[in-house]
N, C-alpha and C. Protein backbone atom coordinates (compact mmCIF):
# COMPACT_ATOMS: atom_id res chain seq x y z
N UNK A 1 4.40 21.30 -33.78
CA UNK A 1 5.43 22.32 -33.63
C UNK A 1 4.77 23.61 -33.17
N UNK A 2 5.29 24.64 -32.66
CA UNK A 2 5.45 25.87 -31.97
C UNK A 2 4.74 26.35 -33.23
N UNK A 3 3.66 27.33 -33.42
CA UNK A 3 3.05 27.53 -34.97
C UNK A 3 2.62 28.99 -34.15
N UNK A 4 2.48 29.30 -33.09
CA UNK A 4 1.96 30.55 -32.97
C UNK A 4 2.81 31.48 -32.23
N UNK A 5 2.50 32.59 -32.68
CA UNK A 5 2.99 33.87 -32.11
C UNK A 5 4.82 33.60 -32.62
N UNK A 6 5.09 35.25 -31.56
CA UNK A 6 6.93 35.28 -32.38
C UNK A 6 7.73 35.64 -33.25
N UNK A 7 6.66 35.89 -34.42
CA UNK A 7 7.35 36.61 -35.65
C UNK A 7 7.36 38.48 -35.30
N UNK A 8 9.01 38.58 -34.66
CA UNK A 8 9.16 40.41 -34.23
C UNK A 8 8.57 41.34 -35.70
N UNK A 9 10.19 40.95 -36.55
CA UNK A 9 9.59 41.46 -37.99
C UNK A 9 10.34 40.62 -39.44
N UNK A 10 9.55 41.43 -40.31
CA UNK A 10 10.23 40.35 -41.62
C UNK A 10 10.73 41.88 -42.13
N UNK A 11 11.57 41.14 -42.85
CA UNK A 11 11.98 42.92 -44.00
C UNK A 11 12.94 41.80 -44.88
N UNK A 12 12.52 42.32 -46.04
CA UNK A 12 13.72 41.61 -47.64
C UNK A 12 14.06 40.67 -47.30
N UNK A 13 13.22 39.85 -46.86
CA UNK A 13 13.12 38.12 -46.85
C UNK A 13 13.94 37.33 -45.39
N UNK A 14 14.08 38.40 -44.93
CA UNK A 14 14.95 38.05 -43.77
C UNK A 14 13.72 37.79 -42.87
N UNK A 15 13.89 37.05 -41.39
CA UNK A 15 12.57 37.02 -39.74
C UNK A 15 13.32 36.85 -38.83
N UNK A 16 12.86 37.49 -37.96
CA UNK A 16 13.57 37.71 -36.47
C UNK A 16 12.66 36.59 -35.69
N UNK A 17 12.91 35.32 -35.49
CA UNK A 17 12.17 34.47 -34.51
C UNK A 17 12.05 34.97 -32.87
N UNK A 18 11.38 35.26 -32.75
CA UNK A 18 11.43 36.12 -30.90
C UNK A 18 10.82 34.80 -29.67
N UNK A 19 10.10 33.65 -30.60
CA UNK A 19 9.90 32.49 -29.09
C UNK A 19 11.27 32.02 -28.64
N UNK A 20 10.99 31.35 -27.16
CA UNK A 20 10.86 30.97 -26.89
C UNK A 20 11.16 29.18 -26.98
N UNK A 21 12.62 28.69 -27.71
CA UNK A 21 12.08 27.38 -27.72
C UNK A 21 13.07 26.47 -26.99
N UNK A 22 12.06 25.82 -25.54
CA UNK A 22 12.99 25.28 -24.57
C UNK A 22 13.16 23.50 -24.93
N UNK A 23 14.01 23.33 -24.44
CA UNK A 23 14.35 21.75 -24.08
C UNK A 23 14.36 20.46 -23.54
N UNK A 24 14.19 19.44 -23.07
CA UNK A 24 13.99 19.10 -22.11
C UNK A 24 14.74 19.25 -21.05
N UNK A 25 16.33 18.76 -21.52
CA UNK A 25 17.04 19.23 -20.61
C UNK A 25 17.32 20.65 -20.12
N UNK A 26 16.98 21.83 -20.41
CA UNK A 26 16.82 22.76 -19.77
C UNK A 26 15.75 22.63 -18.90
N UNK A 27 14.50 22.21 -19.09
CA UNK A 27 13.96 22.66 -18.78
C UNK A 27 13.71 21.48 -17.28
N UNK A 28 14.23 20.29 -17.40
CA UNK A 28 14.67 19.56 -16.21
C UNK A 28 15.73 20.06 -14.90
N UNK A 29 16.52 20.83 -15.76
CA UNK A 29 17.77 21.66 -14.96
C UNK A 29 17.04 22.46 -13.68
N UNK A 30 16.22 23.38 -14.45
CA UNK A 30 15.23 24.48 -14.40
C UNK A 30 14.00 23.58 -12.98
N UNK A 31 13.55 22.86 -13.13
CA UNK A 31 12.96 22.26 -12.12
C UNK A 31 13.89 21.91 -11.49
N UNK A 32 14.74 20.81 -11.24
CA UNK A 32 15.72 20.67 -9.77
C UNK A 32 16.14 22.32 -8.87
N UNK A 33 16.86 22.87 -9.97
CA UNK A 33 16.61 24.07 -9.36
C UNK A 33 15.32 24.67 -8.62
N UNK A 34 14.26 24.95 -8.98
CA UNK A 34 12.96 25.27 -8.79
C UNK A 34 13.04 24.46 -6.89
N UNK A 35 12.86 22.63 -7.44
CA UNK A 35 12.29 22.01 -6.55
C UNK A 35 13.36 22.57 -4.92
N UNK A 36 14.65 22.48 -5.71
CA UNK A 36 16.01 22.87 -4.22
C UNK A 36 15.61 23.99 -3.63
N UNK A 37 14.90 24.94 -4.21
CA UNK A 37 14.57 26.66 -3.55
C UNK A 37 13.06 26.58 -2.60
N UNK A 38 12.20 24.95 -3.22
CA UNK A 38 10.97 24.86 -2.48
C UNK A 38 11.67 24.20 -1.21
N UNK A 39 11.89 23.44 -1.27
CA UNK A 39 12.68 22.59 0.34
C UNK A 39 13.62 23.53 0.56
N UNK A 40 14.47 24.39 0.43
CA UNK A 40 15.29 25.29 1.53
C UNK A 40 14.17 26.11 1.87
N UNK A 41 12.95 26.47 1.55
CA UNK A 41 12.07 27.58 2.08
C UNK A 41 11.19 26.95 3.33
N UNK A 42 11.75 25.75 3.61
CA UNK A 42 10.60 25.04 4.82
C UNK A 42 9.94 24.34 3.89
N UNK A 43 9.02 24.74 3.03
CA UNK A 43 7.48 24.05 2.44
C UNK A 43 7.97 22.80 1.98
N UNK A 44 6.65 21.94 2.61
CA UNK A 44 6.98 20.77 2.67
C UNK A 44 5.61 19.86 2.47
N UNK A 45 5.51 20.02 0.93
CA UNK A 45 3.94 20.20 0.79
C UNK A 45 3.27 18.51 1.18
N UNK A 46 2.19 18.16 1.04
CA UNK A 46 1.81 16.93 1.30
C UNK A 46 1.33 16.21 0.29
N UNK A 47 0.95 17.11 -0.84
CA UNK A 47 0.39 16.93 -2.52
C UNK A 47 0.88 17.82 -2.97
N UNK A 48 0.73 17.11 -4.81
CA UNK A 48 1.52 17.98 -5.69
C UNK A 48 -0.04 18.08 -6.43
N UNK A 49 -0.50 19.52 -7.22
CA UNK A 49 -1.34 19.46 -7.75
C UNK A 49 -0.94 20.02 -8.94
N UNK A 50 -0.95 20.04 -10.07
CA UNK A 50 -0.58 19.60 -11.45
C UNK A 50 -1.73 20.72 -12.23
N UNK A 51 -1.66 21.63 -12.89
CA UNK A 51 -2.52 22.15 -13.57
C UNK A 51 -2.47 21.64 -15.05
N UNK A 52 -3.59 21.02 -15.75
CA UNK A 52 -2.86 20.82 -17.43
C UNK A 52 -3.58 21.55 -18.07
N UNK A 53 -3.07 21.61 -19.42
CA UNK A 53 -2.24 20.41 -19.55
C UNK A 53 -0.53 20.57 -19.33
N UNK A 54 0.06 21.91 -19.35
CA UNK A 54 0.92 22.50 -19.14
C UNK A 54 2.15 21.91 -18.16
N UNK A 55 1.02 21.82 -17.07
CA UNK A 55 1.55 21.41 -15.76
C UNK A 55 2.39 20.23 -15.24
N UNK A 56 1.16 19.37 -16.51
CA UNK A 56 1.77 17.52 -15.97
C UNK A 56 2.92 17.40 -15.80
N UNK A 57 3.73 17.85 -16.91
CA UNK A 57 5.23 17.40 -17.39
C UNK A 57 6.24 17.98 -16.02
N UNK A 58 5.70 19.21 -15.53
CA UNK A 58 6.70 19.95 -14.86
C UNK A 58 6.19 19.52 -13.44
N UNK A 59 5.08 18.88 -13.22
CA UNK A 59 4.63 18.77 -12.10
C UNK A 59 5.07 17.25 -11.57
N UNK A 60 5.27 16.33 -12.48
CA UNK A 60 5.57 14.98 -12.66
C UNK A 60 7.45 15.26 -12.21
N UNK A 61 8.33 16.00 -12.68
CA UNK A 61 9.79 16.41 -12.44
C UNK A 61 9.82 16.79 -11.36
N UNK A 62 8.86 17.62 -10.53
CA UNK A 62 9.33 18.04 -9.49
C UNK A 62 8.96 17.01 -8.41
N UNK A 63 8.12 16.08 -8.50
CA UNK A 63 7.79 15.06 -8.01
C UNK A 63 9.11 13.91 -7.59
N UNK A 64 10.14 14.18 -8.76
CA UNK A 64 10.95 13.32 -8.85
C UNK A 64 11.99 13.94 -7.67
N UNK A 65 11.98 15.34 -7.47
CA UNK A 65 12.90 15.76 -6.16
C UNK A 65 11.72 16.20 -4.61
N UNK A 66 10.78 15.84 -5.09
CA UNK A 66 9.82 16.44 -4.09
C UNK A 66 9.01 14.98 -4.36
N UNK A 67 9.08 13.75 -3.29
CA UNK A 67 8.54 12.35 -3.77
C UNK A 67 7.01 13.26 -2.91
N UNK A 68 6.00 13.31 -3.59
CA UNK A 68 5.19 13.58 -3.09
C UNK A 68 3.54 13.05 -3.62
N UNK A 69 2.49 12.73 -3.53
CA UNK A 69 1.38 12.06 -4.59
C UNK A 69 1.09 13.48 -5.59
N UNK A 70 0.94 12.84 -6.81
CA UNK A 70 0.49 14.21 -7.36
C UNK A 70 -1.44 14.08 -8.19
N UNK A 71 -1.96 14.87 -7.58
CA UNK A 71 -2.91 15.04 -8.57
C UNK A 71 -3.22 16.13 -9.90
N UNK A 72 -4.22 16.21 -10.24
CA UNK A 72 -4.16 16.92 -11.15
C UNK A 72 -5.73 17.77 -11.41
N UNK A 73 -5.40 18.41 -12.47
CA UNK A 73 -6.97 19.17 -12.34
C UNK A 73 -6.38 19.65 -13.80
N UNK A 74 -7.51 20.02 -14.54
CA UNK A 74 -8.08 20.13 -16.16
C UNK A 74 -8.29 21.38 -16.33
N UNK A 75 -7.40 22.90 -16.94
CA UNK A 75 -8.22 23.62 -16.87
C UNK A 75 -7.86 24.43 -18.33
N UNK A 76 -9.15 24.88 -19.39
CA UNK A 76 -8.83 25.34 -20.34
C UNK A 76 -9.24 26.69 -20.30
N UNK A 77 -8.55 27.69 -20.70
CA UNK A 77 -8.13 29.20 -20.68
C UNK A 77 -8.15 29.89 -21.84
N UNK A 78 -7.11 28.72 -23.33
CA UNK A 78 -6.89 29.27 -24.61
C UNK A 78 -8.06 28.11 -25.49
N UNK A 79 -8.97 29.12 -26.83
CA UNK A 79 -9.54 28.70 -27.36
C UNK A 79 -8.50 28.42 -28.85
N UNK A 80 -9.56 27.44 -29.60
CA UNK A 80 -8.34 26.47 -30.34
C UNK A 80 -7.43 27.50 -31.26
N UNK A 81 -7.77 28.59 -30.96
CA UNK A 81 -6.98 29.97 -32.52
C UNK A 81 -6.26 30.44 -31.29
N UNK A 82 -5.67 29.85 -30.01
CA UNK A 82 -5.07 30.75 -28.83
C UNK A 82 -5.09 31.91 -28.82
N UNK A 83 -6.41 32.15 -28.58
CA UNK A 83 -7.26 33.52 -28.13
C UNK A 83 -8.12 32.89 -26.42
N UNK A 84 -7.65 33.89 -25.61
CA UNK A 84 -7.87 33.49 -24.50
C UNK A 84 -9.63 33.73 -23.80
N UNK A 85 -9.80 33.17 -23.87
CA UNK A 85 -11.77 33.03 -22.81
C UNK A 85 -11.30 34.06 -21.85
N UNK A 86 -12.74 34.53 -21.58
CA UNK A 86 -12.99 35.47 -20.34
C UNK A 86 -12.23 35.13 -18.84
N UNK A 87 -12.50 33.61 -18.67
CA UNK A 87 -12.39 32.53 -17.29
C UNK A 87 -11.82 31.11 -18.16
N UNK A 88 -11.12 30.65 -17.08
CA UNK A 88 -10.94 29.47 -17.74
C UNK A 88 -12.21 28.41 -17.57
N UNK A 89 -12.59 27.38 -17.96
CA UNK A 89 -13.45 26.52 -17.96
C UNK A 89 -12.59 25.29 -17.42
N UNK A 90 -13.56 24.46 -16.17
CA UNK A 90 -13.05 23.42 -15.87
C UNK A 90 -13.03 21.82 -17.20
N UNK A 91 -12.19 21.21 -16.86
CA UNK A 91 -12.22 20.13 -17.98
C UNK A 91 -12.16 19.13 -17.06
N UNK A 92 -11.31 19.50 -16.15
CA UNK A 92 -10.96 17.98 -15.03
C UNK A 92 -10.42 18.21 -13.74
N UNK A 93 -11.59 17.66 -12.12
CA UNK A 93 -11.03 18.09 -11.22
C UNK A 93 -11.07 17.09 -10.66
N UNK A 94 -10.58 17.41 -9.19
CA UNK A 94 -9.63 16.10 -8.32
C UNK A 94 -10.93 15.25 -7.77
N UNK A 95 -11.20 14.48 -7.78
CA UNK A 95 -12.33 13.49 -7.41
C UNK A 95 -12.28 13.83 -5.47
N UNK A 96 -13.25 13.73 -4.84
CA UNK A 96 -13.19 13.77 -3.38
C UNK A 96 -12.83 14.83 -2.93
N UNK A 97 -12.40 15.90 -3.52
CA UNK A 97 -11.45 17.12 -3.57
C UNK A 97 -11.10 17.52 -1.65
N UNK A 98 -12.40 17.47 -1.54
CA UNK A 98 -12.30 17.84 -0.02
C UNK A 98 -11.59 16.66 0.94
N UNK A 99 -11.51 15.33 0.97
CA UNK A 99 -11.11 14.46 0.76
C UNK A 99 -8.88 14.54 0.97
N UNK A 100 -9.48 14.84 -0.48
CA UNK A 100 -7.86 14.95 -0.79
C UNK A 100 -7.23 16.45 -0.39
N UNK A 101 -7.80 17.48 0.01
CA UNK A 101 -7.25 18.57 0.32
C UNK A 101 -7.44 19.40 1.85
N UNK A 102 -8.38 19.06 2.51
CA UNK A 102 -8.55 19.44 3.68
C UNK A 102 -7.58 19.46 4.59
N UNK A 103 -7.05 20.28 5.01
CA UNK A 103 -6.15 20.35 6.39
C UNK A 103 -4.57 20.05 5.73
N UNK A 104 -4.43 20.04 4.11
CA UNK A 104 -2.93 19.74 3.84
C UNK A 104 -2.57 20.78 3.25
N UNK A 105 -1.08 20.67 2.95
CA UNK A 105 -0.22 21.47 2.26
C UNK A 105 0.14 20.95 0.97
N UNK A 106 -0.55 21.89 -0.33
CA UNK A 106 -0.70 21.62 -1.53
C UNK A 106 0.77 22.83 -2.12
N UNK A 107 1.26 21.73 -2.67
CA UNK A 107 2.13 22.41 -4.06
C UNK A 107 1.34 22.79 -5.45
N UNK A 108 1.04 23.62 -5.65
CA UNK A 108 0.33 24.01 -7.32
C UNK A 108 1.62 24.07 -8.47
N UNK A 109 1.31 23.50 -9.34
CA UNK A 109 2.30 23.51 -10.23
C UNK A 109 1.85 24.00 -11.21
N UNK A 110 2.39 24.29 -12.47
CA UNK A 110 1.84 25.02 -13.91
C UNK A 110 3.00 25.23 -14.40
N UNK A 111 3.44 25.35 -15.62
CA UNK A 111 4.64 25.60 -16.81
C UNK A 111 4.65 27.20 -16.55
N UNK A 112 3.64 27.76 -17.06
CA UNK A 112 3.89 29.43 -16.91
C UNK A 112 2.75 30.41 -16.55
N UNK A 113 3.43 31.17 -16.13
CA UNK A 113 2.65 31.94 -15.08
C UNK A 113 1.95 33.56 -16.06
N UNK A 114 1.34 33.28 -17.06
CA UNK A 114 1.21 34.19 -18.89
C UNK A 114 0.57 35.56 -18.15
N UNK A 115 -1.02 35.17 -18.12
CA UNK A 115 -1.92 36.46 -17.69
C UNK A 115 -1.88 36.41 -16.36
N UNK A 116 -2.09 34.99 -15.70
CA UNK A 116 -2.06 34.86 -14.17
C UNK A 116 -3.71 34.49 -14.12
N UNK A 117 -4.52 34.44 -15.02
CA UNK A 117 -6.07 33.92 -14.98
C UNK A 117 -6.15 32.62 -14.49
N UNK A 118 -5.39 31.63 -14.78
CA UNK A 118 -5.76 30.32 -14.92
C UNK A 118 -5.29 30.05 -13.46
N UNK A 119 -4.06 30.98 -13.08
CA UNK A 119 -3.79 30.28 -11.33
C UNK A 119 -4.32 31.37 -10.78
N UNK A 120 -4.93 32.16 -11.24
CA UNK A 120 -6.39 32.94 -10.12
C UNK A 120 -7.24 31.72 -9.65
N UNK A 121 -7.83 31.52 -11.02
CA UNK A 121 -9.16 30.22 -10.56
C UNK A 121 -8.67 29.40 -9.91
N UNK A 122 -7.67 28.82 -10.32
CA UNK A 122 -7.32 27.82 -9.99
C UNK A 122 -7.09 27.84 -8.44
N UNK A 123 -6.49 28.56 -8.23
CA UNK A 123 -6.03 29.29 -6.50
C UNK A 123 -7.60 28.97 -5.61
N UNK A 124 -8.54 29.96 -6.10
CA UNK A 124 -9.65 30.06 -5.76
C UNK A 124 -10.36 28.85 -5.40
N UNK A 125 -9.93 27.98 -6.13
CA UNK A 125 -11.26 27.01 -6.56
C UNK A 125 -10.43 26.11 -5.28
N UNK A 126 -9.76 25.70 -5.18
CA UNK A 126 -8.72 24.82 -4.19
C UNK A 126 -8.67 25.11 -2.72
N UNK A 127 -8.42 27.03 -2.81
CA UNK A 127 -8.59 27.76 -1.28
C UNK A 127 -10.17 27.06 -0.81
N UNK A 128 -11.21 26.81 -1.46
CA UNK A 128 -12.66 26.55 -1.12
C UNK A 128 -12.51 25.15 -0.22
N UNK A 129 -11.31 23.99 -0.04
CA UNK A 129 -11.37 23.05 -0.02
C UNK A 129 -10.95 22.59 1.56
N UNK A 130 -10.21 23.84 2.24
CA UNK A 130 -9.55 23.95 3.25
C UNK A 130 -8.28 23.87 3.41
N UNK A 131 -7.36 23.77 2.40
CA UNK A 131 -6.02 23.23 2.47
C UNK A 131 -5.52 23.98 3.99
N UNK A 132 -4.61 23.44 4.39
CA UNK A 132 -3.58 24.12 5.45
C UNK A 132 -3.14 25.37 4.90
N UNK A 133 -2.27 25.02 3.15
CA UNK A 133 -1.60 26.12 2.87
C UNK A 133 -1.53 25.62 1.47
N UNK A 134 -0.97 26.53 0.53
CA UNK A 134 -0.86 26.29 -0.71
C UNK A 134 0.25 27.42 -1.38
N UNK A 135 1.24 26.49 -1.95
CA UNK A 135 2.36 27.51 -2.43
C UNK A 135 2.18 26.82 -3.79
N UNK A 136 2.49 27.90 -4.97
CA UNK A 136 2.64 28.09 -6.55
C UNK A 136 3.86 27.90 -6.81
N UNK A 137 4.17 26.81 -7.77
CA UNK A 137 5.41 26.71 -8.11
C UNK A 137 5.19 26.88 -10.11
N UNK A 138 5.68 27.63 -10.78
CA UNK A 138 5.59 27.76 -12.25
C UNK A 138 7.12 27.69 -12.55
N UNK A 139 7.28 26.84 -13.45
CA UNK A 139 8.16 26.80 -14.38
C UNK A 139 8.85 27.99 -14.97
N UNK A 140 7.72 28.88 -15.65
CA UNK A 140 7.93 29.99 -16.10
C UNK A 140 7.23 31.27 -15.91
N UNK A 141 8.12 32.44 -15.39
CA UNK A 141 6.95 33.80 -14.89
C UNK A 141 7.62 34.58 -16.44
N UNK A 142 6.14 34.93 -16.78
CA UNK A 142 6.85 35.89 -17.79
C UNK A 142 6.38 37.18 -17.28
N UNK A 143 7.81 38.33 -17.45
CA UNK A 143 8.01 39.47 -16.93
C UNK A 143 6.78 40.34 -17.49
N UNK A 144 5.40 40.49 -16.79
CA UNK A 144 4.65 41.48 -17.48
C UNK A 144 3.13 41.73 -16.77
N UNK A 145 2.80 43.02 -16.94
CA UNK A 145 1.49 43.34 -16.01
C UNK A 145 0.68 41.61 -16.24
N UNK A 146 -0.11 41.53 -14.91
CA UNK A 146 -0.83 40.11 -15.15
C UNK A 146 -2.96 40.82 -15.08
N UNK A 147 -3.33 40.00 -15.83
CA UNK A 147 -4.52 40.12 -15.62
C UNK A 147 -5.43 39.50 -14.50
N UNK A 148 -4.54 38.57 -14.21
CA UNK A 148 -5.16 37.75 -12.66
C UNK A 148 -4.14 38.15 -11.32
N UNK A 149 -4.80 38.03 -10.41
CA UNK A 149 -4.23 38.22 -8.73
C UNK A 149 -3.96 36.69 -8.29
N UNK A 150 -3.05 36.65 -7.49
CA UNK A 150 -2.81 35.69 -5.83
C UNK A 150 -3.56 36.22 -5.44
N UNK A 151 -4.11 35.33 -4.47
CA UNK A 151 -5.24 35.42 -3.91
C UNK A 151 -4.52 35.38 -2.14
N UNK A 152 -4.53 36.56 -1.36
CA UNK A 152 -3.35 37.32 -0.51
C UNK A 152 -3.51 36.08 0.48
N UNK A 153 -3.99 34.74 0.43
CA UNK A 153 -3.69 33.88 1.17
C UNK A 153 -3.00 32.86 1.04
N UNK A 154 -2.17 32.82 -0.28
CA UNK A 154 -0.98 32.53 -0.54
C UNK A 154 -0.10 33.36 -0.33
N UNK A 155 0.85 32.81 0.23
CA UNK A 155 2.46 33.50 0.26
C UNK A 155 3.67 32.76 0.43
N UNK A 156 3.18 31.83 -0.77
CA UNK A 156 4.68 30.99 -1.12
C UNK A 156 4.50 31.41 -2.68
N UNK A 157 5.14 31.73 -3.73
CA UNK A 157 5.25 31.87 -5.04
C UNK A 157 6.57 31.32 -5.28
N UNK A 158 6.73 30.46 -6.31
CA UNK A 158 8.32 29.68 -6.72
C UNK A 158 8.52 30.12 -8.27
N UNK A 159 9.40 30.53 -8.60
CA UNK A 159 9.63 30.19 -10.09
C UNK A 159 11.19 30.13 -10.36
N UNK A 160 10.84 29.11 -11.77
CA UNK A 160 12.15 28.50 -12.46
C UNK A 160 12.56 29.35 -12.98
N UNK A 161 12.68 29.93 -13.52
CA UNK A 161 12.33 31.04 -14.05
C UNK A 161 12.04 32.48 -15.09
N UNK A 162 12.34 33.53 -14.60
CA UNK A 162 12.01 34.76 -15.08
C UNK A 162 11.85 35.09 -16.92
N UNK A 163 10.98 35.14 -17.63
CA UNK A 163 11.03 35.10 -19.16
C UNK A 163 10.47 36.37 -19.45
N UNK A 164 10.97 37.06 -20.71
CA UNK A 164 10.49 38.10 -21.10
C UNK A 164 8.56 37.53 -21.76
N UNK A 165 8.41 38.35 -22.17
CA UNK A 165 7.00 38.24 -22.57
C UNK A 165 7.07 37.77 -24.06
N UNK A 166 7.66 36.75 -24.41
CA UNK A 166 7.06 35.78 -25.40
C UNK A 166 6.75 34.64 -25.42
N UNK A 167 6.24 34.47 -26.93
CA UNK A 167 5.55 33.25 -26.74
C UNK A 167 6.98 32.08 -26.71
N UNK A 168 6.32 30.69 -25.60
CA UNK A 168 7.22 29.68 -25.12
C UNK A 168 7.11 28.84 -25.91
N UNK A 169 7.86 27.71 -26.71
CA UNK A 169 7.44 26.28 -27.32
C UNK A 169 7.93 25.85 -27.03
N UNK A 170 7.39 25.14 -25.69
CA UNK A 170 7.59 23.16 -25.29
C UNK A 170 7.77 22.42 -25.68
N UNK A 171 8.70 21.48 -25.22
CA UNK A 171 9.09 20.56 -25.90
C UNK A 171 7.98 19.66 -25.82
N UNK A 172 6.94 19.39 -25.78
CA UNK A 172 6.15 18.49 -25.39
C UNK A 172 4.76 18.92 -26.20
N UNK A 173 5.22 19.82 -26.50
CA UNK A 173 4.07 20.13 -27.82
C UNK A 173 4.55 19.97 -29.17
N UNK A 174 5.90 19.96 -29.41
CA UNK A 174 6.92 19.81 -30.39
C UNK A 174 6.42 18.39 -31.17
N UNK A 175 5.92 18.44 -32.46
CA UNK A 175 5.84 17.08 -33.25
C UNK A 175 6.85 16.79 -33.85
N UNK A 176 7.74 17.97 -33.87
CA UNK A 176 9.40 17.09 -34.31
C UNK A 176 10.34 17.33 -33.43
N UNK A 177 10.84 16.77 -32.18
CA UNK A 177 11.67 17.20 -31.25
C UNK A 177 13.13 17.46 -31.73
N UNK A 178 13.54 16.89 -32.94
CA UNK A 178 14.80 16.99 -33.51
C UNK A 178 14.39 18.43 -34.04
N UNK A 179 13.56 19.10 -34.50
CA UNK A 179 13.80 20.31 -35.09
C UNK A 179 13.24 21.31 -34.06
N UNK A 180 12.66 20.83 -32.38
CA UNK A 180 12.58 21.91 -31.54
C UNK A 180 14.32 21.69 -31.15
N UNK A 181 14.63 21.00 -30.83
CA UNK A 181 16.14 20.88 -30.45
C UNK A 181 17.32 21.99 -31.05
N UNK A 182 17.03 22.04 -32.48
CA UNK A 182 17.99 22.49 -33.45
C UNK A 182 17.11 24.28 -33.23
N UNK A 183 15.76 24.59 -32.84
CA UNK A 183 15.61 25.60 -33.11
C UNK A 183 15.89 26.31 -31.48
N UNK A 184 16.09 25.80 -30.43
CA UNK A 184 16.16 26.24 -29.61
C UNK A 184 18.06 26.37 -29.28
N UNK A 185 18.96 25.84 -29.83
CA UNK A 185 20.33 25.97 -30.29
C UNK A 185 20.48 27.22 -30.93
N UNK A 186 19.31 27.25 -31.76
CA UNK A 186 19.45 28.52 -32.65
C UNK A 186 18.79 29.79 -32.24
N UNK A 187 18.23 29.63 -31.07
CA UNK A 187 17.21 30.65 -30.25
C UNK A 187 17.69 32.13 -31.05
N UNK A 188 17.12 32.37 -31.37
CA UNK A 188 17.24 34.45 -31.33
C UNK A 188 18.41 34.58 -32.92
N UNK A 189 18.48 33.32 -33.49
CA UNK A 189 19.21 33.86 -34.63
C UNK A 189 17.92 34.15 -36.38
N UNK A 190 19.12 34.97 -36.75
CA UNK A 190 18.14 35.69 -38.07
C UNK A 190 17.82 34.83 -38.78
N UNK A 191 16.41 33.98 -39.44
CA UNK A 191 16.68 32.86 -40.62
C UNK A 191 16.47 33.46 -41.58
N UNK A 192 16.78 32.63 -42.72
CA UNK A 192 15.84 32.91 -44.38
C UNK A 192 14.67 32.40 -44.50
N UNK A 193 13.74 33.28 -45.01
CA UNK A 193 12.27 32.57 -45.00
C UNK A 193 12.69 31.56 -46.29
């Protein structure tokens, strides 16, 4: 379950829950949408590249309106107390890379778009490979100064979109989906501790 961040305030036993907690089916809605705004823009990528672990789930959906091969790449950012590293550290990248990316048009995918560190590198590390072109598609931009740049040779950016600056809980991190279900119904109401 969703265990971090979110608590606004407590006072006389009352808590204001402030995440974040999405669905699947929202958050499927949320990609068709996404994928319909990448195909009316022209882009017409040739790979889907998948950032995780975040990414898979949303990168795998858009696949389903965008039939396209998807790979993937490994990259960790948050240490296990989600306190964020300087850089992200690679965990897992595309085998042949050059191979698989030279001269094409790559879709980047990712759930949310937080500091903007992880699709700096990530941007970076991919631009090295030759692609044709490369447009960012995130699930989620949350509204707020970013600590990482686009790298000004992208200029496709997509999002599902727009979130204030809290913390998100996925359904896919959820160990009880019946009680992310019931808490995301209940989004933004007062509980009893």
């Amino acid at each position: 379950m969703c265990t971090t961040g979110g608590i606004l305030f407590a006072e006389r036993g009352l808590q204001v829950d402030t995440r974040y907690y999405l669905t699947y089916n929202r958050i499927h809605k949320t990609i068709r949408r996404l994928a319909g705004r990448i195909l009316e823009s022209g882009f017409d990528p040739d790979v889907i590249v998948a950032i995780g672990s975040g990414g898979f789930i949303p990168g795998r959906i858009i696949r389903t309106y965008i039939d396209r091969p998807i790979l993937t790449v490994g990259l960790s950012y948050y240490r296990k107390n989600n306190k964020p590293q300087e850089i992200p550290k690679k965990i897992q990248w595309i085998d042949e890379v050059e191979n698989k990316l030279s001269g094409k048009k790559v879709l980047l995918v990712d759930e949310v778009d937080d500091t903007r560190v992880t699709l700096e590198y990530c941007l970076k590390e991919l631009l090295r490979h030759g692609p044709a072109e490369i447009a960012v598609a995130v699930l989620h931009n949350k509204r707020k100064a970013k600590r990482g740049i686009i790298p000004q040779e992208i200029s496709r950016y997509f999002v599902g979109e727009e979130l204030e600056d809290r913390w998100i809980c996925y359904p896919w991190d959820a160990k009880d989906i019946d009680e992310q279900e019931r808490l995301a119904r209940e989004m933004g109401q007062i509980q009893k501790k």
